[in-house]
Structures are given as structure tokens and as C-alpha cells.
C-alpha atoms as a PDB file:
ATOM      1  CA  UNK A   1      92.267 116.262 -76.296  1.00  0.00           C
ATOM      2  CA  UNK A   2      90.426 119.070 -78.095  1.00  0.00           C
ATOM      3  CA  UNK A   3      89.903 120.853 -74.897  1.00  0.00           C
ATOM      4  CA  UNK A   4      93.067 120.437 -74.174  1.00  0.00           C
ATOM      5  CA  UNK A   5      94.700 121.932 -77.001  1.00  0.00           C
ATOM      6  CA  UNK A   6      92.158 124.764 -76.867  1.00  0.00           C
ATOM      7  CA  UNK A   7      93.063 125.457 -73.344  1.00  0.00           C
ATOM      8  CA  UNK A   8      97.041 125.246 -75.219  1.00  0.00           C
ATOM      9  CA  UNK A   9      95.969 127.639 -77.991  1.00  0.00           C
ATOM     10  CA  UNK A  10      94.947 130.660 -75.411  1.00  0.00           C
ATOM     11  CA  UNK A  11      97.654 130.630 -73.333  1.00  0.00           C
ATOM     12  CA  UNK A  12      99.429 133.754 -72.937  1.00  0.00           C
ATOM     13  CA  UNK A  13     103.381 134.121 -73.019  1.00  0.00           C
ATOM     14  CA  UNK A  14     104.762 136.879 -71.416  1.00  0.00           C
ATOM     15  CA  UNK A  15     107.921 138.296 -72.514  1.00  0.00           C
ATOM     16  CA  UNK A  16     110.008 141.744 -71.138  1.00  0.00           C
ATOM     17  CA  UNK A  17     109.536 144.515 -72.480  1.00  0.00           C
ATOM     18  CA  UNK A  18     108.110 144.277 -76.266  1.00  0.00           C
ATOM     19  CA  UNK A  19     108.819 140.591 -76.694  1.00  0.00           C
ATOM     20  CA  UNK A  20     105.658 140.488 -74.943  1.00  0.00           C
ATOM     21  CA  UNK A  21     103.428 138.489 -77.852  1.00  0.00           C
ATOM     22  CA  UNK A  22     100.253 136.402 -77.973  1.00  0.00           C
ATOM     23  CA  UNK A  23     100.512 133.110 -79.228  1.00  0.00           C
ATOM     24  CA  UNK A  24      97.497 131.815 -81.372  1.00  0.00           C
ATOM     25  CA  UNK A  25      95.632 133.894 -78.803  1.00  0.00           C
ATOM     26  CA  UNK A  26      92.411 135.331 -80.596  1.00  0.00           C
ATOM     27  CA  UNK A  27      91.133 136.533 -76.815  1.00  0.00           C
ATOM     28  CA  UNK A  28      91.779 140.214 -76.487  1.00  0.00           C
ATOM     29  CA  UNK A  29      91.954 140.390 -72.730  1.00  0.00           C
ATOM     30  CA  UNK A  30      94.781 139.251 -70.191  1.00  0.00           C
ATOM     31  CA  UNK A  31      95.103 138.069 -67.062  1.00  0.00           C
ATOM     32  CA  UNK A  32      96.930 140.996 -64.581  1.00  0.00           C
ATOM     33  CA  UNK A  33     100.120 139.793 -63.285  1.00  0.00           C
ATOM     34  CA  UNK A  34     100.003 139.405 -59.130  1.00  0.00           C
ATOM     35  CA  UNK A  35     101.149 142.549 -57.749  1.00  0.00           C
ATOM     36  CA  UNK A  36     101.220 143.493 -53.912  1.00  0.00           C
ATOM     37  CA  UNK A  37     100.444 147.257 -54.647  1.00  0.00           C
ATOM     38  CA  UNK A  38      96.762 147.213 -54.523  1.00  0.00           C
ATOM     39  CA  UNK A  39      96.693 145.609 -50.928  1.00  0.00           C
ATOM     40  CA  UNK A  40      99.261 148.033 -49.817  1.00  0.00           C
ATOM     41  CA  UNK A  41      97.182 150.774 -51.220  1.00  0.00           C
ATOM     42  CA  UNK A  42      94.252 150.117 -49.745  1.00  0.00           C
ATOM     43  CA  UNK A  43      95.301 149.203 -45.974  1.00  0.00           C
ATOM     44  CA  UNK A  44      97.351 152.351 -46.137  1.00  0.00           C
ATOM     45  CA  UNK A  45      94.795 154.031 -47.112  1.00  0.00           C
ATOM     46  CA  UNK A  46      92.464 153.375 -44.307  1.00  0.00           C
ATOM     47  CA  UNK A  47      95.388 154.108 -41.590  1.00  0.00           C
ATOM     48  CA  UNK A  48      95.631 157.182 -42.793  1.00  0.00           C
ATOM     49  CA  UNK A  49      91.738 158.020 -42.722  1.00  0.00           C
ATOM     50  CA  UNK A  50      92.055 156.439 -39.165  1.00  0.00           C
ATOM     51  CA  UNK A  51      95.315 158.208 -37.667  1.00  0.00           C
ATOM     52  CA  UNK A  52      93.695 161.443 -39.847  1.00  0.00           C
ATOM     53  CA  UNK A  53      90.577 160.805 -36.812  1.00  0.00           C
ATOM     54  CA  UNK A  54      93.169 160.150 -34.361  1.00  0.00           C
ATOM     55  CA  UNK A  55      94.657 163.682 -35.144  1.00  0.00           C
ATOM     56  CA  UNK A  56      91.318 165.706 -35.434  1.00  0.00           C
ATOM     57  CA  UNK A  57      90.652 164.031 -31.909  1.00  0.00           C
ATOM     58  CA  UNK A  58      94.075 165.906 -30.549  1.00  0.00           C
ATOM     59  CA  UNK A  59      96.017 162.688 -30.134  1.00  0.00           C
ATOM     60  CA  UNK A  60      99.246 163.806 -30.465  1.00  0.00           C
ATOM     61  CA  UNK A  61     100.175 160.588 -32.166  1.00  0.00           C
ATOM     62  CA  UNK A  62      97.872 161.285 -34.975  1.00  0.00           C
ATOM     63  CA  UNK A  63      99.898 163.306 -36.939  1.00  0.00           C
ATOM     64  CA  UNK A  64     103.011 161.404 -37.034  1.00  0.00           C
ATOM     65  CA  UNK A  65     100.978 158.153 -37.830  1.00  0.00           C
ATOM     66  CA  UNK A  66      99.480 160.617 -40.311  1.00  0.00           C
ATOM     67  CA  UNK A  67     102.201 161.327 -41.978  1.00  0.00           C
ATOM     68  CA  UNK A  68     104.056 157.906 -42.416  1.00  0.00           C
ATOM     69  CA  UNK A  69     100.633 156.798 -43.738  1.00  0.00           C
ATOM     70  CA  UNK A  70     100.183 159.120 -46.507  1.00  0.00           C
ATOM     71  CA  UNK A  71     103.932 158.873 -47.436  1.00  0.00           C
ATOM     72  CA  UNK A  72     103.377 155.244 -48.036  1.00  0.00           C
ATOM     73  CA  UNK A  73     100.184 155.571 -49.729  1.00  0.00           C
ATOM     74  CA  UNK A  74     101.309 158.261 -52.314  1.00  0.00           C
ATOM     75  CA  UNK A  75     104.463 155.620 -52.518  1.00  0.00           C
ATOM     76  CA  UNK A  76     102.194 152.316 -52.874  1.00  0.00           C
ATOM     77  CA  UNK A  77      99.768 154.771 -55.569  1.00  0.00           C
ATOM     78  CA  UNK A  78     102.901 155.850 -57.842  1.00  0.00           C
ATOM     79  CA  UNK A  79     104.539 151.943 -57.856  1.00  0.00           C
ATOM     80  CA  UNK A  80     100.880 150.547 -59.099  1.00  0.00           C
ATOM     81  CA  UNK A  81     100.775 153.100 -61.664  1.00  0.00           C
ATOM     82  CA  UNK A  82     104.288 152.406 -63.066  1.00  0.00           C
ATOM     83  CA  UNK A  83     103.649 148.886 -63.212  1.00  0.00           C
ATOM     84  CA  UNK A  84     100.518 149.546 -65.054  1.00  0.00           C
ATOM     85  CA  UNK A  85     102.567 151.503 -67.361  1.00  0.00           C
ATOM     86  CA  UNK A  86     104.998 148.260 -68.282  1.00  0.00           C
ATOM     87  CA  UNK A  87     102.133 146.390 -68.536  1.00  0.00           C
ATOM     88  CA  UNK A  88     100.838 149.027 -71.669  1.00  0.00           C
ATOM     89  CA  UNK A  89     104.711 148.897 -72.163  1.00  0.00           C
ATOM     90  CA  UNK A  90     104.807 145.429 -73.246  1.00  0.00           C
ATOM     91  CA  UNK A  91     101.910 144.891 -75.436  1.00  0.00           C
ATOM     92  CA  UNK A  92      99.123 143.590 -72.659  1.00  0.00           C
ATOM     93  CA  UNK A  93      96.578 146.758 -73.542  1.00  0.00           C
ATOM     94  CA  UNK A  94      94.970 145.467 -76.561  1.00  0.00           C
ATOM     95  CA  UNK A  95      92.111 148.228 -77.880  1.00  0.00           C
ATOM     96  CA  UNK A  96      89.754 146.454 -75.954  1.00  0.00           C
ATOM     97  CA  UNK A  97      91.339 146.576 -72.533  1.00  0.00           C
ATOM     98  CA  UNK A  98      92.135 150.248 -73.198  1.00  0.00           C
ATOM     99  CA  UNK A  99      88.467 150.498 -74.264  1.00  0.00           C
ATOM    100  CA  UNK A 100      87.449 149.174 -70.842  1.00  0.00           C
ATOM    101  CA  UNK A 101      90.197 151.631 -68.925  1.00  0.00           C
ATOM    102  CA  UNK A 102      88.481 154.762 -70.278  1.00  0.00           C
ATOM    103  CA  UNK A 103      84.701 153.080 -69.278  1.00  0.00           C
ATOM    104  CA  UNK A 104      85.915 152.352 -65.559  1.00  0.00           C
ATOM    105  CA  UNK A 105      87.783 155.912 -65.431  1.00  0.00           C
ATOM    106  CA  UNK A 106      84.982 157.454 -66.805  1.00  0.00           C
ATOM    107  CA  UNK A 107      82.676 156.235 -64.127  1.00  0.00           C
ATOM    108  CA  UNK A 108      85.765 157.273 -61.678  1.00  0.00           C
ATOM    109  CA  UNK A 109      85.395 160.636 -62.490  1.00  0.00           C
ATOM    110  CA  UNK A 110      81.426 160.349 -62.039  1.00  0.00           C
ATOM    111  CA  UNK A 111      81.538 159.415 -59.152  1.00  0.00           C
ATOM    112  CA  UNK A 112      84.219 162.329 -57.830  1.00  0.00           C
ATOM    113  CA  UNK A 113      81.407 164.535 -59.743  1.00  0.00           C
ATOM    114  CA  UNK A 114      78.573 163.015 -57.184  1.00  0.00           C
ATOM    115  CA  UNK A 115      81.091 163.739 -54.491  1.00  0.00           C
ATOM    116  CA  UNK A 116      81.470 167.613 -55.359  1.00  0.00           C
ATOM    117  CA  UNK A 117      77.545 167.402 -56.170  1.00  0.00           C
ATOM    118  CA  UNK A 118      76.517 166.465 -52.533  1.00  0.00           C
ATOM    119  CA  UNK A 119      79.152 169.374 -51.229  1.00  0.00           C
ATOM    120  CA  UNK A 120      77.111 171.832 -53.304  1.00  0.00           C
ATOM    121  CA  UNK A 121      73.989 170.481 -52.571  1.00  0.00           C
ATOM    122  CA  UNK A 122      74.963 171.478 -48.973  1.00  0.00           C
ATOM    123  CA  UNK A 123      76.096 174.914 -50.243  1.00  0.00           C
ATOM    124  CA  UNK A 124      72.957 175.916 -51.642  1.00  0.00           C
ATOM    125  CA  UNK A 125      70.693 174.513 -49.091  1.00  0.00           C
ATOM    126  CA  UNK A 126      72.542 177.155 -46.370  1.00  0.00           C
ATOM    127  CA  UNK A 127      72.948 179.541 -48.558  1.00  0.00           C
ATOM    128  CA  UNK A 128      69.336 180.121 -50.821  1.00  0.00           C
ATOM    129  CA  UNK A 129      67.465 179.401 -47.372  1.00  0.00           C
ATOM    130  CA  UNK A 130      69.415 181.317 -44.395  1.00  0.00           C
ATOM    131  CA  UNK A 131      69.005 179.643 -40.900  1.00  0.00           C
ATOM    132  CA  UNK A 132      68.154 181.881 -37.826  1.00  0.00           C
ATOM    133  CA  UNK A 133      70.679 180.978 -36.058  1.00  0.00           C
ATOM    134  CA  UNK A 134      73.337 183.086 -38.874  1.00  0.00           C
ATOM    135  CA  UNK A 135      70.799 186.029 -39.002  1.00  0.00           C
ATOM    136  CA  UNK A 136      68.606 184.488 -42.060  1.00  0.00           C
ATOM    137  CA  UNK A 137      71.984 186.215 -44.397  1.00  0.00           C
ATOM    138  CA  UNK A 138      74.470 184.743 -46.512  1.00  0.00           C
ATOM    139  CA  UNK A 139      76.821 184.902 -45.952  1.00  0.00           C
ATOM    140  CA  UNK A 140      76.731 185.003 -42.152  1.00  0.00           C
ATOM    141  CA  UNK A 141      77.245 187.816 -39.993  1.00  0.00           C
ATOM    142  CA  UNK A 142      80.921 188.231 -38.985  1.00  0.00           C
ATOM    143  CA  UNK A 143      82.501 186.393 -41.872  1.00  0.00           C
ATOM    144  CA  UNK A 144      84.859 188.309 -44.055  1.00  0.00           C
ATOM    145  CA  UNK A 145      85.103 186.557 -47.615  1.00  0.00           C
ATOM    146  CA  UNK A 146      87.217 186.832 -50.114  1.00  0.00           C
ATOM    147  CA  UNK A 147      87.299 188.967 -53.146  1.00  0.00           C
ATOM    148  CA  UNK A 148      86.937 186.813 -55.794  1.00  0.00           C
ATOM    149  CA  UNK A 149      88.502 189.075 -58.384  1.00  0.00           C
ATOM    150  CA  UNK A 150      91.956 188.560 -56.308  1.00  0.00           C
ATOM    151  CA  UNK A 151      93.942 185.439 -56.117  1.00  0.00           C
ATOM    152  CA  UNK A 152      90.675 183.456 -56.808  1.00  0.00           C
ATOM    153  CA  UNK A 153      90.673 184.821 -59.882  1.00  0.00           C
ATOM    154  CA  UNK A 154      93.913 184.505 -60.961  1.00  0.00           C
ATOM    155  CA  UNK A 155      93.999 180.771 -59.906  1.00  0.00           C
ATOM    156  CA  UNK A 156      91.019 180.776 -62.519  1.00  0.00           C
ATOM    157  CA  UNK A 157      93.228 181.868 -65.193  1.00  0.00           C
ATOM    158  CA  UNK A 158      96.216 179.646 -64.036  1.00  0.00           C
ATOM    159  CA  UNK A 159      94.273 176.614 -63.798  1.00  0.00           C
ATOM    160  CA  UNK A 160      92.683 176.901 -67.354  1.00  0.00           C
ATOM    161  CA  UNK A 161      95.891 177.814 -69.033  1.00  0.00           C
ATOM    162  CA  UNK A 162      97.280 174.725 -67.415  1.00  0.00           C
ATOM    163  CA  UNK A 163      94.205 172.963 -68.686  1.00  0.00           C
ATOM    164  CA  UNK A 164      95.101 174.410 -72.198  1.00  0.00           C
ATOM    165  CA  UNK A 165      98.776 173.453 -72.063  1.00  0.00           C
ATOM    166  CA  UNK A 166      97.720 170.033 -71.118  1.00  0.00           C
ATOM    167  CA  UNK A 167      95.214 169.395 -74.360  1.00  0.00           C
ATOM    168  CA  UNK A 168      98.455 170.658 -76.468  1.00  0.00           C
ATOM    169  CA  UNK A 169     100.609 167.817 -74.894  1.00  0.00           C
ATOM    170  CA  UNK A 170      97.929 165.558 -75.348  1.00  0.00           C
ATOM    171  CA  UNK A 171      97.087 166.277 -79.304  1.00  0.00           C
ATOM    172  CA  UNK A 172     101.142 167.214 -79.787  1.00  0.00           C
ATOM    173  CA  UNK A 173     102.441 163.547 -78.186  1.00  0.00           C
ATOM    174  CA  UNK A 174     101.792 161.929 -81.988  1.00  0.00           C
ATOM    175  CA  UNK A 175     103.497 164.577 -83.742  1.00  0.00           C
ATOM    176  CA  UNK A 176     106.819 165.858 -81.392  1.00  0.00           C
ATOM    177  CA  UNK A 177     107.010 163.800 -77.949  1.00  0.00           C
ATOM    178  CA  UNK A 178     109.392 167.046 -77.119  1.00  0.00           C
ATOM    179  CA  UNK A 179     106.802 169.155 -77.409  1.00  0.00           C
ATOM    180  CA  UNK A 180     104.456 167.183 -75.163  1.00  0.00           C
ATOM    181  CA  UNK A 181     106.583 167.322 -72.735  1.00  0.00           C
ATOM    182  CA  UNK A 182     107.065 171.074 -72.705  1.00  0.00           C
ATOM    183  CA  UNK A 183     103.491 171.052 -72.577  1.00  0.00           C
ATOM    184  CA  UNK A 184     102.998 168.996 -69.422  1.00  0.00           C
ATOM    185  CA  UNK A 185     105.558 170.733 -67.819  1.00  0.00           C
ATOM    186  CA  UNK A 186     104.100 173.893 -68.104  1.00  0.00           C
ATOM    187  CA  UNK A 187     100.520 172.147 -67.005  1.00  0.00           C
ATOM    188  CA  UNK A 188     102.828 170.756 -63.677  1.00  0.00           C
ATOM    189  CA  UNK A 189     104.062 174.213 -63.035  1.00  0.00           C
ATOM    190  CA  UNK A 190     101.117 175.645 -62.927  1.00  0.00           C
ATOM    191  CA  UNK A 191      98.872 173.071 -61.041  1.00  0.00           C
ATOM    192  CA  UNK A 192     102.022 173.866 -58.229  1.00  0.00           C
ATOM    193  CA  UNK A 193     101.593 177.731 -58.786  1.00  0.00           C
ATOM    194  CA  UNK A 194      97.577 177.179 -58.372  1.00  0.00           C
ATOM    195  CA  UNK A 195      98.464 175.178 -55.059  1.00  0.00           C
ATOM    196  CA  UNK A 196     100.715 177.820 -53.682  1.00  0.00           C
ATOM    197  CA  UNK A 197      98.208 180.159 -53.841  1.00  0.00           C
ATOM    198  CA  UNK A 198      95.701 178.528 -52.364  1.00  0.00           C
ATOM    199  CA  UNK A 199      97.892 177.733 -49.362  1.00  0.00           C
ATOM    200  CA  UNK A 200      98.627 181.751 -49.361  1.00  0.00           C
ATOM    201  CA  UNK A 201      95.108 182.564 -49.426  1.00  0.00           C
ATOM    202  CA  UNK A 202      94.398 179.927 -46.604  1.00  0.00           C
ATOM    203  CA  UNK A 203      96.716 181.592 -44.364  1.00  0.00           C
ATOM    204  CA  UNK A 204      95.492 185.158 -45.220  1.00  0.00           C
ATOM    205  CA  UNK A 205      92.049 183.933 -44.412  1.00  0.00           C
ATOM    206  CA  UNK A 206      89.753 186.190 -41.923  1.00  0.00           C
ATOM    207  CA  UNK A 207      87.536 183.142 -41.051  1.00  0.00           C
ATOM    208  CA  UNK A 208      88.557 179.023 -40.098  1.00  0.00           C
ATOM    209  CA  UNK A 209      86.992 175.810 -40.682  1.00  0.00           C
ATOM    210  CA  UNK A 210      85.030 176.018 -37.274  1.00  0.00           C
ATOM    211  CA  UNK A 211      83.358 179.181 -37.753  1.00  0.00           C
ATOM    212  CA  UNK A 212      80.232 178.542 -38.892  1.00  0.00           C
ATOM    213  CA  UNK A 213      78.516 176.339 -41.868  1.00  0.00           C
ATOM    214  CA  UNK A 214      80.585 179.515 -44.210  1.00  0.00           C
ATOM    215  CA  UNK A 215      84.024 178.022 -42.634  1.00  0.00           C
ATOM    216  CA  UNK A 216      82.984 174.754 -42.678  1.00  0.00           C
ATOM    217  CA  UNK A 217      81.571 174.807 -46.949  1.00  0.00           C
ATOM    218  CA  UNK A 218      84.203 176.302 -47.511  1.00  0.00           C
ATOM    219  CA  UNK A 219      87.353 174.943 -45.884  1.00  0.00           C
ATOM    220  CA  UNK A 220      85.293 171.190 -47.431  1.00  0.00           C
ATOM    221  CA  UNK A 221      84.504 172.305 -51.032  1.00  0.00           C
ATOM    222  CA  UNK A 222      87.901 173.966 -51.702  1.00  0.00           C
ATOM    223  CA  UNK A 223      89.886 172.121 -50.000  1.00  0.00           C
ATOM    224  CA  UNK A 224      89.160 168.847 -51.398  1.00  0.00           C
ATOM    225  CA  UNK A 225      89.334 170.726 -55.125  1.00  0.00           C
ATOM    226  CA  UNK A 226      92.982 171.688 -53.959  1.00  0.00           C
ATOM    227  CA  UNK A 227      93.707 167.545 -53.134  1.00  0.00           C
ATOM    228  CA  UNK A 228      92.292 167.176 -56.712  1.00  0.00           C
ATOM    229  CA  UNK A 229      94.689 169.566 -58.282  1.00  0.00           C
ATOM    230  CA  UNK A 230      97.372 167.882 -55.667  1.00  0.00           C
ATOM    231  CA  UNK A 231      96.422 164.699 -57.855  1.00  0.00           C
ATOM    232  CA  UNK A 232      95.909 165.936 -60.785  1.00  0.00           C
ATOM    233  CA  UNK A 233      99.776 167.368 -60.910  1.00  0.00           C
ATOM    234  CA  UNK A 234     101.292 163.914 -59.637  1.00  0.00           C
ATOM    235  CA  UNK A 235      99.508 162.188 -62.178  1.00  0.00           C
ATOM    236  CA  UNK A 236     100.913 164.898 -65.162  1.00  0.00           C
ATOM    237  CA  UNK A 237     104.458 164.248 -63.632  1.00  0.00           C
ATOM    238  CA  UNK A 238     104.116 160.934 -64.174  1.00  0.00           C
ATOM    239  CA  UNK A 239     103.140 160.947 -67.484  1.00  0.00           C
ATOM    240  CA  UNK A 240     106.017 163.069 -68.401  1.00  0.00           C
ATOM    241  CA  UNK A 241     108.843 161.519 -66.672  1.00  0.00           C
ATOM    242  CA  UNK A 242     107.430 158.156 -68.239  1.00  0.00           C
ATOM    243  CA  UNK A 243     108.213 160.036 -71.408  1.00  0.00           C
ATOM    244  CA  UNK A 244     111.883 160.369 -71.421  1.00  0.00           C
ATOM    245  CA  UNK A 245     111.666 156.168 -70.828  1.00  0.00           C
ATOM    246  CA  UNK A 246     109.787 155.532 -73.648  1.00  0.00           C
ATOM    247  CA  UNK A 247     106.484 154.800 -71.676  1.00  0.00           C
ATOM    248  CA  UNK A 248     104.412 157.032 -73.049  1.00  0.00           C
ATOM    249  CA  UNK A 249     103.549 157.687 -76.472  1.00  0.00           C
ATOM    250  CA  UNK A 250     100.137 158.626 -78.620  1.00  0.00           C
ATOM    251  CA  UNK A 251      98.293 155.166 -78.124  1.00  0.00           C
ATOM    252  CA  UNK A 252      98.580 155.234 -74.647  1.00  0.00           C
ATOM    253  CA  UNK A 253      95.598 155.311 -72.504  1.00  0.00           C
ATOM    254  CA  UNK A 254      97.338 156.924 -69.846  1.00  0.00           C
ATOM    255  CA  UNK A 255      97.450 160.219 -70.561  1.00  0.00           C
ATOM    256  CA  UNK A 256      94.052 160.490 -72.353  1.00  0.00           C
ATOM    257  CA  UNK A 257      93.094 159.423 -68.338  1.00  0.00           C
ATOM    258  CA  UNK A 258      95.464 162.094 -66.955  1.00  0.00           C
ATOM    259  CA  UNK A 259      93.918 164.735 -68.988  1.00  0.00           C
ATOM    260  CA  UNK A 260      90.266 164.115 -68.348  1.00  0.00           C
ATOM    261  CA  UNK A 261      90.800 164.385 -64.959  1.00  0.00           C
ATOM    262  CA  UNK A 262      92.412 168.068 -65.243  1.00  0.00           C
ATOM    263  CA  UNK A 263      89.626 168.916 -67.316  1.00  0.00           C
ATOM    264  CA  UNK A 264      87.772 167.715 -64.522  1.00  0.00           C
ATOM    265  CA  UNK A 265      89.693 169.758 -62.042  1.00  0.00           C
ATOM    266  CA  UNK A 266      88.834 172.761 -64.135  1.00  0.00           C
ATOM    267  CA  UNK A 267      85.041 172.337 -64.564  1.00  0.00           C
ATOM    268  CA  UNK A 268      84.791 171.904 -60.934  1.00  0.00           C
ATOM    269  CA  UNK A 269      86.805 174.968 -60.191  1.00  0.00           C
ATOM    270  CA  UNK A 270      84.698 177.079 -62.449  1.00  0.00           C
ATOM    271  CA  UNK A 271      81.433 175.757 -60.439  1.00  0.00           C
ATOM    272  CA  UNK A 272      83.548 176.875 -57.071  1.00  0.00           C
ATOM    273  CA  UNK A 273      84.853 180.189 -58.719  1.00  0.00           C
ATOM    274  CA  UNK A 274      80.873 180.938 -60.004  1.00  0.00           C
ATOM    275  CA  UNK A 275      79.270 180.345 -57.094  1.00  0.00           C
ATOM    276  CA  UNK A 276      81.259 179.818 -54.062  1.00  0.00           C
ATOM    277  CA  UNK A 277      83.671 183.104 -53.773  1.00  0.00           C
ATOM    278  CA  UNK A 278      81.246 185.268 -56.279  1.00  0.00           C
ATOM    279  CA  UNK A 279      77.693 184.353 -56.271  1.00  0.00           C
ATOM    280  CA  UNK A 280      77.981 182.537 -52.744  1.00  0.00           C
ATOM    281  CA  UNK A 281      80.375 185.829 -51.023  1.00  0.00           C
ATOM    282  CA  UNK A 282      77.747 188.349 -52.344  1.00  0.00           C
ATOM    283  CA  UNK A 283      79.853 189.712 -54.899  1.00  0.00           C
END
């Protein structure tokens, strides 16, 4: 009988919206509520790694499959991210569980750090030790870089300002959630103007993805930076358009996690900006 009514005194009761209470419940943690989202997420994401082989293999199904499969894992991504939001929405992220959000993401964003680490790793072992087969010089014979003081470094000053507009939303959603949002706005706009120009400056390029380790550093380090901005932005949008619902306000975890990983974003582009198109181009 005492277990019984023990087992009676931590049960939770969900409610909608914020009638969402805990009984006698002392425990600060919850129970997630069965969602199909992660399983979608995760097989769509490894058809779309698959048809992306498919497609680098000239099947000339790959990029249709391609497509469909990243459409429905950006889809799947944003649906498990708004129902994480309704579950901060009505009441379920106690200060431990948010606690415990910021841990995991932290680690998240370590590990996307390793990721950019063994990239660089790569960079400097071609670069400080020339093979003979690109004429012992770095950069190779026959490649024409980029000058960095171009659009690479104007995206430098586009993606920090964004950086800055974000930390403004972020320290600005306690005191005016109107000015937040003019803040993350202006952090979307110019994660999209960063993107543009990188697209521009892909399709100005003297040099390709096959030519060489150069092409190949490159195309890897930079592009998978620009996916991270690509992120980065969706992530922002979200945050804002959860805004005008009432989603989002100053104790939510969610964007404290959206704005470390643009600050992330932005460290990492300074390590590409340093050493990639100046250091790394000869400049």
C-alpha cells in the first residue's frame, strides 16, 4: 500500500498548454511524450546520405531521391523542434531538465568542433609539409585562390554583425520581446546574405572540388561551414516565428541553444577566414 501510493504521489498529469501541473510530484524530470519524429528523422536521414552516394556515383536517380530526402528531413527536423517547444510551452522543462539541455548541446557543439578539427588537421598537414606530387608549394601550382580581402572578407563582417544582432535578441527577449525579434531578424537576414555570397563566390571560382587536395580542403572545410550557417539561420527563424505564438520568452532554453551555435558558426569562420583564404592562399 505504501508503494503504491508512492508510485500515486509521482505521477505526472499532463494538461494543454499551461494547465500542464505536477501533482505532489517532488521529481524534477518527466517522461517525453511518444513522438514519431525522431524515427522519421533518423531513417531520412540515412536515405539521404545514401541517395547523396547514389548521386556522386552518376545515378541519375540520385538526385531526385536526394531531394525528396532532404525535404523530408528538414520537415521531420522542424516538427521535433516545435513539439519540443510545447513541451517548454507547457511547464515540462523544470531548471533541471533545461540544465541537462544546455550539458547535451554543449557536448553537441564539441563534437561539430572535433569535426572542423580533423578538417584542419588535414589542412595543415598538406599545407606546412608540401607533397611532390603539387611541386612541394602551397598552395599548388595552377590553383588560383581567392583574395581574401574580397567577398571573404565581407562575409567576415556580415557574419559577426549577425552574431552581434543575435546576442542583442538574446539579452533584449526579457526586456522588449519586439525588440528581440528585430534582432533575430536582422541575424536571419544576414546568415541568408552570408549564404548568397558564398554561392556567388562558388560559381566565380577558378578551381573545383576535384582539382587537387586545394579543391578538395576547400570545397570540404567551407562548404560544410556554409551547411552550418544553413542551420544556424533555420534554427534563428524558428525561434522568432515561435515568438509571435508566445513560445519563446527569456527562460527558454531554446534560444540560449540557438545562439551558441551562431557563436559557433562565427568562431569557426574566423579559423577558416585566418587560415584558409589568408594564411593558407599565401596572402
Amino acid at each position: 500500500m505504501k508503494q503504491s501510493k508512492m508510485i500515486k504521489d509521482r505521477t505526472i498529469q499532463f494538461g494543454s498548454n499551461k494547465n500542464f501541473f505536477i501533482g505532489t510530484l517532488k521529481q524534477p524530470f518527466y517522461v517525453p511524450v511518444r513522438s514519431v519524429w525522431p524515427f522519421v528523422t533518423a531513417w531520412s536521414l540515412f536515405f539521404t546520405m545514401f541517395s547523396a552516394v547514389f548521386y556522386m556515383h552518376g545515378n541519375r536517380f540520385g538526385v531526385c531521391i536526394f531531394s525528396t530526402t532532404t525535404y523530408v528531413l528538414f520537415g521531420s527536423i522542424l516538427c521535433w523542434v516545435e513539439e519540443l517547444f510545447y513541451e517548454m510551452f507547457e511547464g515540462r522543462n523544470t531548471l533541471i531538465v533545461r540544465q541537462n539541455i544546455r550539458i547535451g548541446w554543449s557536448l553537441f557543439i564539441l563534437s561539430e568542433a572535433m569535426l572542423f578539427f580533423g578538417f584542419f588537421w588535414a589542412f595543415f598537414h598538406s599545407s606546412l609539409s608540401p607533397a611532390m606530387e603539387i611541386g612541394f608549394v602551397w598552395p599548388p601550382k595552377g590553383i588560383e585562390v581567392f583574395n581574401p580581402w574580397e567577398v571573404p572578407l565581407a562575409n567576415t563582417v556580415i557574419l559577426l554583425s549577425s552574431g552581434a544582432f543575435a546576442t542583442w535578441a538574446h539579452y533584449m527577449i526579457a526586456v522588449s520581446v519586439r525588440q528581440a525579434q528585430l534582432g533575430l531578424w536582422s541575424a536571419i537576414c544576414l546568415g541568408a546574405i552570408f549564404t548568397l555570397f558564398q554561392i556567388a563566390e562558388y560559381s566565380s571560382a577558378a578551381f573545383a572540388i576535384v582539382d587537387g587536395i586545394y579543391g578538395s580542403l576547400f570545397y570540404m572545410i567551407t562548404g560544410f561551414h556554409g551547411f552550418h550557417v544553413l542551420i544556424g539561420t533555420i534554427f534563428l527563424y524558428v525561434c522568432v516565428r515561435n515568438t509571435y505564438y508566445g513560445l519563446l520568452d527569456s527562460s527558454s532554453v531554446f534560444l540560449d541553444l540557438a545562439i551558441w551555435y551562431w557563436h559557433f558558426v562565427d568562431i569557426i569562420w574566423l579559423f577558416v577566414f585566418a587560415f584558409i583564404y589568408c594564411w593558407g592562399s599565401g596572402f
